[in-house]
Protein backbone atom coordinates (compact mmCIF):
# COMPACT_ATOMS: atom_id res chain seq x y z
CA UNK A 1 -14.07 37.01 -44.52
CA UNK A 2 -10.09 36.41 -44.03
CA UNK A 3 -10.18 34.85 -47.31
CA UNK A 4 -11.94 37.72 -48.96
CA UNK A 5 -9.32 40.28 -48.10
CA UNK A 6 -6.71 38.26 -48.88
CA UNK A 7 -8.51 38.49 -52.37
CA UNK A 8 -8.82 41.72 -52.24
CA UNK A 9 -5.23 42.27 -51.75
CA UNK A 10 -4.26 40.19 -54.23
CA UNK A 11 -6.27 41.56 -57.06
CA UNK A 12 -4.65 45.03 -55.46
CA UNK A 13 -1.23 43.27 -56.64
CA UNK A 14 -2.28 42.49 -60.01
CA UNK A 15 -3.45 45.93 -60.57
CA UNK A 16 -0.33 47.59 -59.22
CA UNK A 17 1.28 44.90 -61.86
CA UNK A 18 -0.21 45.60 -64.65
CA UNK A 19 -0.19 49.32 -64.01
CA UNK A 20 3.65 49.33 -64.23
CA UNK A 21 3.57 47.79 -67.58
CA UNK A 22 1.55 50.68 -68.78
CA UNK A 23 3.19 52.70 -71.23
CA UNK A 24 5.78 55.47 -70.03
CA UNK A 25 3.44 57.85 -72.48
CA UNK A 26 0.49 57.39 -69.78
CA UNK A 27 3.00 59.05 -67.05
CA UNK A 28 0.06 61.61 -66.13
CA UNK A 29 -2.50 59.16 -66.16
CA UNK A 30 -1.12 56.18 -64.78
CA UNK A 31 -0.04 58.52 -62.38
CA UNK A 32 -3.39 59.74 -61.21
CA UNK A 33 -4.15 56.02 -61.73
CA UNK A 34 -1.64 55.20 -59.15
CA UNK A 35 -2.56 57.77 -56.72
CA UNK A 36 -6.37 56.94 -56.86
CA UNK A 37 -5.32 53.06 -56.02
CA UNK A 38 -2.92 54.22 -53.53
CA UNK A 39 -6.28 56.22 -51.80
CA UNK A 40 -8.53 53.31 -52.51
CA UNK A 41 -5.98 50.90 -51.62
CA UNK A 42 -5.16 53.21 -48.08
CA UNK A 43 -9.15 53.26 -47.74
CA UNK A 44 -9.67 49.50 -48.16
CA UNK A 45 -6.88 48.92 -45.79
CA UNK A 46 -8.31 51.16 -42.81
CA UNK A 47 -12.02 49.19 -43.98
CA UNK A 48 -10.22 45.83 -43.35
CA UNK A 49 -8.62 46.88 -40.37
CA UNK A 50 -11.71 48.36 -38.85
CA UNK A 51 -14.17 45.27 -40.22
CA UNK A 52 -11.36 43.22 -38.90
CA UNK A 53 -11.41 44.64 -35.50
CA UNK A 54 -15.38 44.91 -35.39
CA UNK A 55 -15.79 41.08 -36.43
CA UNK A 56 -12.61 40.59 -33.70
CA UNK A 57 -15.34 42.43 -30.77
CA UNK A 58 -18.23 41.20 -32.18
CA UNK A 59 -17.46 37.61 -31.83
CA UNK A 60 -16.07 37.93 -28.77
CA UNK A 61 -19.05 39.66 -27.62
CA UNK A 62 -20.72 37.34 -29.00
CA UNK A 63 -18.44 34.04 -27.30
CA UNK A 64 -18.91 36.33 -23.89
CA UNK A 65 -22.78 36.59 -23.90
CA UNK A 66 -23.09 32.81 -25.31
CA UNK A 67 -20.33 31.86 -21.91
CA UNK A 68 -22.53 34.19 -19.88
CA UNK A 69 -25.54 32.46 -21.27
CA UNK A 70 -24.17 28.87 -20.86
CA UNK A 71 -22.68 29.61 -17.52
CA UNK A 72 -26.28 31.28 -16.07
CA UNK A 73 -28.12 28.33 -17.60
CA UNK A 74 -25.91 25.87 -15.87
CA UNK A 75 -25.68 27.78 -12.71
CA UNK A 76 -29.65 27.95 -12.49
CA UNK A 77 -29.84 24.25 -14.08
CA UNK A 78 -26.81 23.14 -10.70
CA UNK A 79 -28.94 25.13 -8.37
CA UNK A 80 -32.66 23.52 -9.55
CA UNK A 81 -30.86 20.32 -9.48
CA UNK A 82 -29.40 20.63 -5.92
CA UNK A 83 -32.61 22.21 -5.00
CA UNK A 84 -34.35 18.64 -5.93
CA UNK A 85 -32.13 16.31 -4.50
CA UNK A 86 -31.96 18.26 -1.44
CA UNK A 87 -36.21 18.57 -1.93
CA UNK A 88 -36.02 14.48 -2.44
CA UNK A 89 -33.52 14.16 0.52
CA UNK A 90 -35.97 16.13 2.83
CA UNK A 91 -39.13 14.28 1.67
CA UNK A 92 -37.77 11.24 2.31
CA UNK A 93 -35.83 12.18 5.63
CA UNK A 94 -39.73 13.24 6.60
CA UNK A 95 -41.27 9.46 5.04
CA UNK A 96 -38.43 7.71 7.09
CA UNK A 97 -39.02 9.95 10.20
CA UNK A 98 -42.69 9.52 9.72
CA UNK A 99 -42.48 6.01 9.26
CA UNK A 100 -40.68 5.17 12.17
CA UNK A 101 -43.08 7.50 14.30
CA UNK A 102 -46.28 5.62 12.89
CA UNK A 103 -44.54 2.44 13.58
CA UNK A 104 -43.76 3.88 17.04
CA UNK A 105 -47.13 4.96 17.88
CA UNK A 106 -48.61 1.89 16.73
CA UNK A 107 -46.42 0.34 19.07
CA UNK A 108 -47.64 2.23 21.49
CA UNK A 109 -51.55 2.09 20.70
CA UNK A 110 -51.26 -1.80 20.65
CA UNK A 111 -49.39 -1.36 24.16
CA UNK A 112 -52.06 0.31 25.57
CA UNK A 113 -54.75 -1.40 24.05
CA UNK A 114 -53.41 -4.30 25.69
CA UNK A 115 -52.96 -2.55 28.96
CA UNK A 116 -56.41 -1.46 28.70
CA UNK A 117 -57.99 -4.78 27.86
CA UNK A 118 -55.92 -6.14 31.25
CA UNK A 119 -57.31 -3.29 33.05
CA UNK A 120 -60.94 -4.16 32.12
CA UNK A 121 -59.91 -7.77 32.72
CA UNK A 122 -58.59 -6.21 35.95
CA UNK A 123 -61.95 -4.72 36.73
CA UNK A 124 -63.85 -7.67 35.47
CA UNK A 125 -62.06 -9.97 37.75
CA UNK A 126 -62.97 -7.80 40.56
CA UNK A 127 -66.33 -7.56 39.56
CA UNK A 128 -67.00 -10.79 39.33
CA UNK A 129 -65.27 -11.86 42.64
CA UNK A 130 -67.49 -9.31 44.10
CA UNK A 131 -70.26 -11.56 42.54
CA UNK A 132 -69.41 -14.58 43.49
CA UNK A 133 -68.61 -13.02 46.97
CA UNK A 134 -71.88 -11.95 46.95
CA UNK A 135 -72.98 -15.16 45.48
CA UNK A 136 -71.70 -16.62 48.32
CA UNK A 137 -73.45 -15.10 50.89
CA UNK A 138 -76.62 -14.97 49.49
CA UNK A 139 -76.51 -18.77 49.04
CA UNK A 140 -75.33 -19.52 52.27
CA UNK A 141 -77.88 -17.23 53.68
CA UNK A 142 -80.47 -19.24 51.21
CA UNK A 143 -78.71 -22.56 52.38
CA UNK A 144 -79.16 -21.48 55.75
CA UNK A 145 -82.32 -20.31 56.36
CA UNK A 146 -83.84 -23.39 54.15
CA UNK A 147 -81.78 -26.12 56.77
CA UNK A 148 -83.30 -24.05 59.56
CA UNK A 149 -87.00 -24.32 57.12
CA UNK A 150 -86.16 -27.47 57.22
CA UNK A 151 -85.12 -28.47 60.58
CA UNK A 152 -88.41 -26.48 62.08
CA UNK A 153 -90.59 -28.07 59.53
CA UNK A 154 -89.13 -31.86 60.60
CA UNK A 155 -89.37 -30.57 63.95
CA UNK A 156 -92.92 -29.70 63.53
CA UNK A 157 -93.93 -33.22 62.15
CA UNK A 158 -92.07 -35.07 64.82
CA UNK A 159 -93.97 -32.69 67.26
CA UNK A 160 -97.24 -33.98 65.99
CA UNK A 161 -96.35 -37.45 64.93
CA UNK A 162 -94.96 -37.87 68.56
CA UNK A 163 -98.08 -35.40 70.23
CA UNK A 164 -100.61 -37.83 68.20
CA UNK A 165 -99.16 -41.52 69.37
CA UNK A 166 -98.65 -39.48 73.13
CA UNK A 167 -101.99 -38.26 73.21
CA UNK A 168 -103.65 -41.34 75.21
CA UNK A 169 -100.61 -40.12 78.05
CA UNK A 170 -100.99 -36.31 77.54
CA UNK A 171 -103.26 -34.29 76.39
CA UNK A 172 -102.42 -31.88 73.64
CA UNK A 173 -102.14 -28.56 75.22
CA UNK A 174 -100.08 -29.81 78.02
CA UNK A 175 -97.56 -31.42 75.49
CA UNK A 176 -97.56 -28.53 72.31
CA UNK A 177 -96.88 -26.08 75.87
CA UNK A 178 -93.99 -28.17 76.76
CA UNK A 179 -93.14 -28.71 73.29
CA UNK A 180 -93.37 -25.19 72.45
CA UNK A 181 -91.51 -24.12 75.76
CA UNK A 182 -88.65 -26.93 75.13
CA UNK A 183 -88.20 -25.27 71.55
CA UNK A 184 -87.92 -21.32 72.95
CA UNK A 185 -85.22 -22.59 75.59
CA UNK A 186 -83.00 -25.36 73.35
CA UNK A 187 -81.21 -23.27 70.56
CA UNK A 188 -81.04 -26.19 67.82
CA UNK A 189 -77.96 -26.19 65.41
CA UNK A 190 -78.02 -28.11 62.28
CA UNK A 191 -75.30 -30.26 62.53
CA UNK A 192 -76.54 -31.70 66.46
CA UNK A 193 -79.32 -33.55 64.91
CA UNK A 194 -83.09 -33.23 67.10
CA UNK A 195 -83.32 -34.08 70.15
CA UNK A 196 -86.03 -35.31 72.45
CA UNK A 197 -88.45 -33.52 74.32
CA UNK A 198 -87.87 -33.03 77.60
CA UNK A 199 -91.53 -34.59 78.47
CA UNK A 200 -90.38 -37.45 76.27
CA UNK A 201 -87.48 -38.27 78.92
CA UNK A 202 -89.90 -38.28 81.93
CA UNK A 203 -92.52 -40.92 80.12
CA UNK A 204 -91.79 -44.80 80.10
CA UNK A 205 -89.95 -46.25 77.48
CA UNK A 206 -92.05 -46.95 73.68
CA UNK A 207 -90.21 -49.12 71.80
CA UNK A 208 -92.33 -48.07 68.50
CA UNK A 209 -92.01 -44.65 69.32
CA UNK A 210 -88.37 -44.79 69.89
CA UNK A 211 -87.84 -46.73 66.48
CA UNK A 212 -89.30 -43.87 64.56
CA UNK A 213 -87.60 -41.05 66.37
CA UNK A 214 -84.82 -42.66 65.49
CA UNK A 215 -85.48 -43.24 61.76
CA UNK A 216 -86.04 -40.02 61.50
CA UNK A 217 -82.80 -38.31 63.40
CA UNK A 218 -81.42 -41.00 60.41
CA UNK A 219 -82.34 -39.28 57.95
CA UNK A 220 -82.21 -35.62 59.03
CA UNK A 221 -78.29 -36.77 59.78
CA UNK A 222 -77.89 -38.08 56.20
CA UNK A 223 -78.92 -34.91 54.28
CA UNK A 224 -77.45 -32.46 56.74
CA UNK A 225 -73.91 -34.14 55.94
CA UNK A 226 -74.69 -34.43 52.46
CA UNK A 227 -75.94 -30.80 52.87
CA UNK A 228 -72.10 -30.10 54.73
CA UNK A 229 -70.37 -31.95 51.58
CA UNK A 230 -72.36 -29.81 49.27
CA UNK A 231 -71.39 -26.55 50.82
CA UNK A 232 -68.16 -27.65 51.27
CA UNK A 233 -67.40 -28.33 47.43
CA UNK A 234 -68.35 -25.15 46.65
CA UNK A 235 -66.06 -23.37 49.34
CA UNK A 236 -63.33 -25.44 48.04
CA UNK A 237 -64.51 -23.98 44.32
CA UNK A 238 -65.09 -20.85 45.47
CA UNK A 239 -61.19 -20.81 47.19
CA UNK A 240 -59.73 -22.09 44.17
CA UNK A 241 -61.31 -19.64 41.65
CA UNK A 242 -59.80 -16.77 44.05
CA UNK A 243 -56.97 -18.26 44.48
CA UNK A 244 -56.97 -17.90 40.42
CA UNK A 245 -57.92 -14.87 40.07
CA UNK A 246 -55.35 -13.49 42.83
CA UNK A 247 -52.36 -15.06 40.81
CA UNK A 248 -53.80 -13.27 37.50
CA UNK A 249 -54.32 -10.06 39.55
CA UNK A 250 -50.59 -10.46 40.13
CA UNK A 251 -49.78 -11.33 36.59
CA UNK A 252 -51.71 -7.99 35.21
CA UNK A 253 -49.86 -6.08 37.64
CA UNK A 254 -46.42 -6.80 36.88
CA UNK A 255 -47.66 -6.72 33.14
CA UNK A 256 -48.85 -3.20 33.77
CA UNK A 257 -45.29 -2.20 35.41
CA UNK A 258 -43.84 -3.33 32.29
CA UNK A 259 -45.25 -1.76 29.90
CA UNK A 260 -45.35 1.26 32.55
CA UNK A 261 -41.56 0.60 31.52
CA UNK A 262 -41.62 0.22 28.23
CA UNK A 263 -43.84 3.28 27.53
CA UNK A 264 -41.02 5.20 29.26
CA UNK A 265 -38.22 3.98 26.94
CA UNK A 266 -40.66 4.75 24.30
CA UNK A 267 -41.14 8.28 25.15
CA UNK A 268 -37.79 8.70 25.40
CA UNK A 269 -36.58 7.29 22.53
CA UNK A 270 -39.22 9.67 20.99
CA UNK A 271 -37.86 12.53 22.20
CA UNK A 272 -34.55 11.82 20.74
CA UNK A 273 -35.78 11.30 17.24
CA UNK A 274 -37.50 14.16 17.53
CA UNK A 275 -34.39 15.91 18.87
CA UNK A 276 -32.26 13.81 15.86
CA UNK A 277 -34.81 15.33 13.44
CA UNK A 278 -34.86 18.81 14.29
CA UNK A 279 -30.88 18.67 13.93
CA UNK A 280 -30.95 16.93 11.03
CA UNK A 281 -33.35 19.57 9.63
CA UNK A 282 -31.78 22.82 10.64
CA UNK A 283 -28.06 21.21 9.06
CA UNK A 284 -30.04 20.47 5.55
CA UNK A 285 -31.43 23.78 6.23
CA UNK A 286 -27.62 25.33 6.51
CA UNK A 287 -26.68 23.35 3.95
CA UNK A 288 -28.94 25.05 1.92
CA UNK A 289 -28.06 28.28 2.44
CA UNK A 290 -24.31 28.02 2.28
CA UNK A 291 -25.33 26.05 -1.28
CA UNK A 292 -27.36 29.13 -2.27
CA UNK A 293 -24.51 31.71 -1.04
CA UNK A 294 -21.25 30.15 -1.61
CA UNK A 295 -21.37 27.33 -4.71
CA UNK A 296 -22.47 29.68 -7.00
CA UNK A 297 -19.99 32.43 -6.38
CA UNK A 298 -17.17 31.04 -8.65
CA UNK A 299 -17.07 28.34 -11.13
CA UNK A 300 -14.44 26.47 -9.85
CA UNK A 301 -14.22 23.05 -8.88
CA UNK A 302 -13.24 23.56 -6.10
CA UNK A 303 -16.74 24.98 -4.73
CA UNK A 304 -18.20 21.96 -5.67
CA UNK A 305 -16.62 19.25 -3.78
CA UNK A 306 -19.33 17.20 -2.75
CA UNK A 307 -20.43 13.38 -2.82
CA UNK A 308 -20.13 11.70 -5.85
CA UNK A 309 -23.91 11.90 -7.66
CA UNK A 310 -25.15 13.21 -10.79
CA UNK A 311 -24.76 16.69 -10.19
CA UNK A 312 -20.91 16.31 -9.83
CA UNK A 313 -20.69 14.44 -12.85
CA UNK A 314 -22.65 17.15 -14.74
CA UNK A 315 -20.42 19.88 -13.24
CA UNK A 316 -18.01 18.02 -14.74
CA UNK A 317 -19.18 17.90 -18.03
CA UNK A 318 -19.96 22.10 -17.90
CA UNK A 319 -16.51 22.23 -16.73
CA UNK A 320 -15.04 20.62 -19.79
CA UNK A 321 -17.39 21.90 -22.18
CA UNK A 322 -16.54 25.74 -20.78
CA UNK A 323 -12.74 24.18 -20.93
CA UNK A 324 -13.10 23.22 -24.73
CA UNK A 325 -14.59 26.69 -25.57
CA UNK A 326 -11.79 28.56 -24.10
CA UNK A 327 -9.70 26.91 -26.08
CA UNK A 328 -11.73 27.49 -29.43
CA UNK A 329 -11.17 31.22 -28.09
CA UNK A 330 -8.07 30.66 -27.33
CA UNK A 331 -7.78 29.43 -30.94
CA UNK A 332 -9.74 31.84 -32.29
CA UNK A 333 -7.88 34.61 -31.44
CA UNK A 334 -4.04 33.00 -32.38
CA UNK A 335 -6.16 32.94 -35.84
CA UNK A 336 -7.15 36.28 -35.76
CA UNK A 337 -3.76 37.38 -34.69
CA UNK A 338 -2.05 35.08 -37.33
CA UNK A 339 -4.32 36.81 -40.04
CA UNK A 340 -3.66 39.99 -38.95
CA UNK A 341 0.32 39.48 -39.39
CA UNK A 342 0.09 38.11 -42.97
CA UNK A 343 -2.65 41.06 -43.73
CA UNK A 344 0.26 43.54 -42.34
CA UNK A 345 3.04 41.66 -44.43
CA UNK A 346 0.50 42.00 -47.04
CA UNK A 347 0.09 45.39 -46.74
CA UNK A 348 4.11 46.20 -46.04
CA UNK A 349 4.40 44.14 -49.61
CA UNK A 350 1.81 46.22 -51.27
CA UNK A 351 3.36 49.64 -50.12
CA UNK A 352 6.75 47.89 -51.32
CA UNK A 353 5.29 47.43 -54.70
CA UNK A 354 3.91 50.78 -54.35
CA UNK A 355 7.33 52.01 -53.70
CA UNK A 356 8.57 50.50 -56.16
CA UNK A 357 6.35 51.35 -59.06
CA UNK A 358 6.53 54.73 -58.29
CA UNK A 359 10.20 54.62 -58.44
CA UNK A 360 10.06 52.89 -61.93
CA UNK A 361 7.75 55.21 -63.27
CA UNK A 362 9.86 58.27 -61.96
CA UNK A 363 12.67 56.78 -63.49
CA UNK A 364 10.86 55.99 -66.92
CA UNK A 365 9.19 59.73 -67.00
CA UNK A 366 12.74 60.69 -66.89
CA UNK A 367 13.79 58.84 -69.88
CA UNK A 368 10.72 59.96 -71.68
CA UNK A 369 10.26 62.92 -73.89
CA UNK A 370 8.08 65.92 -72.81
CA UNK A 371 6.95 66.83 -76.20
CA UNK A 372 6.23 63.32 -77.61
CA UNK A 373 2.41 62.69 -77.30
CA UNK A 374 1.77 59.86 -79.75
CA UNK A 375 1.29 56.81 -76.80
CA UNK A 376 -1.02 59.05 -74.97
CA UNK A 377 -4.35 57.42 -74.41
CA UNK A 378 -6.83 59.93 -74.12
């Protein structure tokens, strides 16, 4: 466009040129000539100084609404970013947060699925030294009552093996009386063996009958002690199974205080994450906000002093692309104001000329005669 009126102008010149070597004849006409170039040349002038001017607004309307533009885009573009990398800071704030609660309460489920187990282990132990308690007594009850069976059924042989070789001394009733009578007054123990009748003691001395009292009270001896050692064992068992089970009752129990302990520190230590997360949430929340109401406000640097990432390299690129187009403005406009002085020396050279050509052709009409009209062009 610059180029054009410079064009312009300088096909002005060559007019206003070759007007002045017109004939002085054509004084009249060249002189209308000259007056309608000096309007059209006036009128061009004010056209190129008003295009000038509009094309002067209208690009820098148009560099304002394309900075505008640019500037909104990468405003919205720095606040969508921050917006995700807060968004990804946040989700994975939550992960990590929920990740170490998971881990926590997993923790804490296996803790008290092992304090449960050694509960029911607890119990079970109990239960089952109720059991063999019970156990116990019922088989010592059993073990009694079949050594008293027993004693009364040996008893009750004896009785008649020894009423059966007596009866050519006594007769029957007399001795089962005093047999029967002996038993009701002697309370018999297991462990004193059988002893005589007392009708026995007041007869004479049998040698044969002796012989197999005594054979017998042999053997009623020999499987009451081995009886004694059986029973025995099995105290001893029973005693060292308690014993057992008393020193893993203890075991559980300190077990339990510990993790009683540990679930504690646990519960504790939850509450402080909690406590950590909550603060750590309502400061990205802040964040946020100041983000939303104060980095945007200006485009300065200065706003956007944060932690070296992505984002800040990116503001720095806007910066310096925003940067290099104020300077095309910048350049722009020492162009536009360059072109504008050599169109006013332009125009101060054409009104010269003008000046000067109607000074010539004053000076020529004065020189030429009135009444000569043979170089008039009609």
């Amino acid at each position: 466009m610059e180029e054009y009126d410079s064009l312009i102008f300088s096909k002005d010149c060559e007019n206003f040129t070759k007007v002045a070597s017109i004939n002085a004849g054509t004084f009249k006409l060249n002189m209308n000539k000259d007056i309608g170039n000096s309007s059209i040349q006036t009128q061009i002038s004010s056209k190129l100084d008003f295009k000038l001017n509009n094309n002067a607004n209208f690009i820098k309307a148009q560099l304002e609404k394309r900075l505008d533009f640019k500037l909104a885009n990468n405003s919205t573009f720095i606040k969508s970013q921050l917006g995700k990398k807060l968004d990804v800071k946040l989700e994975n704030n939550n992960t990590a947060f929920r990740n170490i609660l998971g881990k926590k309460l997993d923790l804490k489920l296996d803790n008290n699925v092992a304090a449960i187990r050694n509960t029911i282990g607890k119990k079970l132990d109990i239960k089952l030294e109720q059991n063999t308690a019970f156990l116990k007594n019922t088989v010592g009850k059993k073990l009694d009552f079949k050594l008293e069976h027993n004693t009364n059924a040996i008893r009750n042989i004896i009785g008649r093996k020894l009423d059966i070789k007596l009866g050519m001394f006594q007769p029957t009733n007399t001795m089962r009386k005093a047999y029967t009578e002996r038993q009701k007054e002697l309370s018999i123990s297991p462990l004193s063996g059988v002893p005589p009748p007392n009708d026995l003691r007041r007869r004479k001395f049998v040698p044969e009958i002796e012989y197999a009292f005594e054979k017998e009270a042999k053997e009623i001896k020999i499987k009451t002690a081995a009886l004694e050692k059986e029973i025995e064992k099995k105290l001893n068992d029973y005693k060292q199974s308690n014993n057992e089970h008393l020193e893993k009752k203890s075991k559980v129990f300190n077990q339990i205080d510990e993790c009683h302990n540990e679930l504690e520190d646990m519960r504790e230590s939850l509450n402080d994450i909690l406590k950590d997360a909550q603060y750590t949430k309502e400061e990205l929340k802040g964040m946020r906000e100041k983000l939303d109401e104060e980095i945007y406000r200006d485009n300065e640097i200065s706003t956007y002093k944060v932690t070296p990432d992505p984002v800040l390299s990116q503001l720095m690129d806007l910066k310096k692309e925003i940067d290099l187009m104020n300077n095309r403005l910048s350049f722009t406009e020492n162009e536009l104001k360059s072109k504008s002085l050599e169109n006013n020396q332009l125009k101060e050279v054409v009104y010269k000329l003008k000046e000067s050509l109607i000074d010539e052709q004053i000076l020529e009409s004065k020189s030429v005669d009135v009444s000569c009209r043979a170089c008039i062009i009609v």
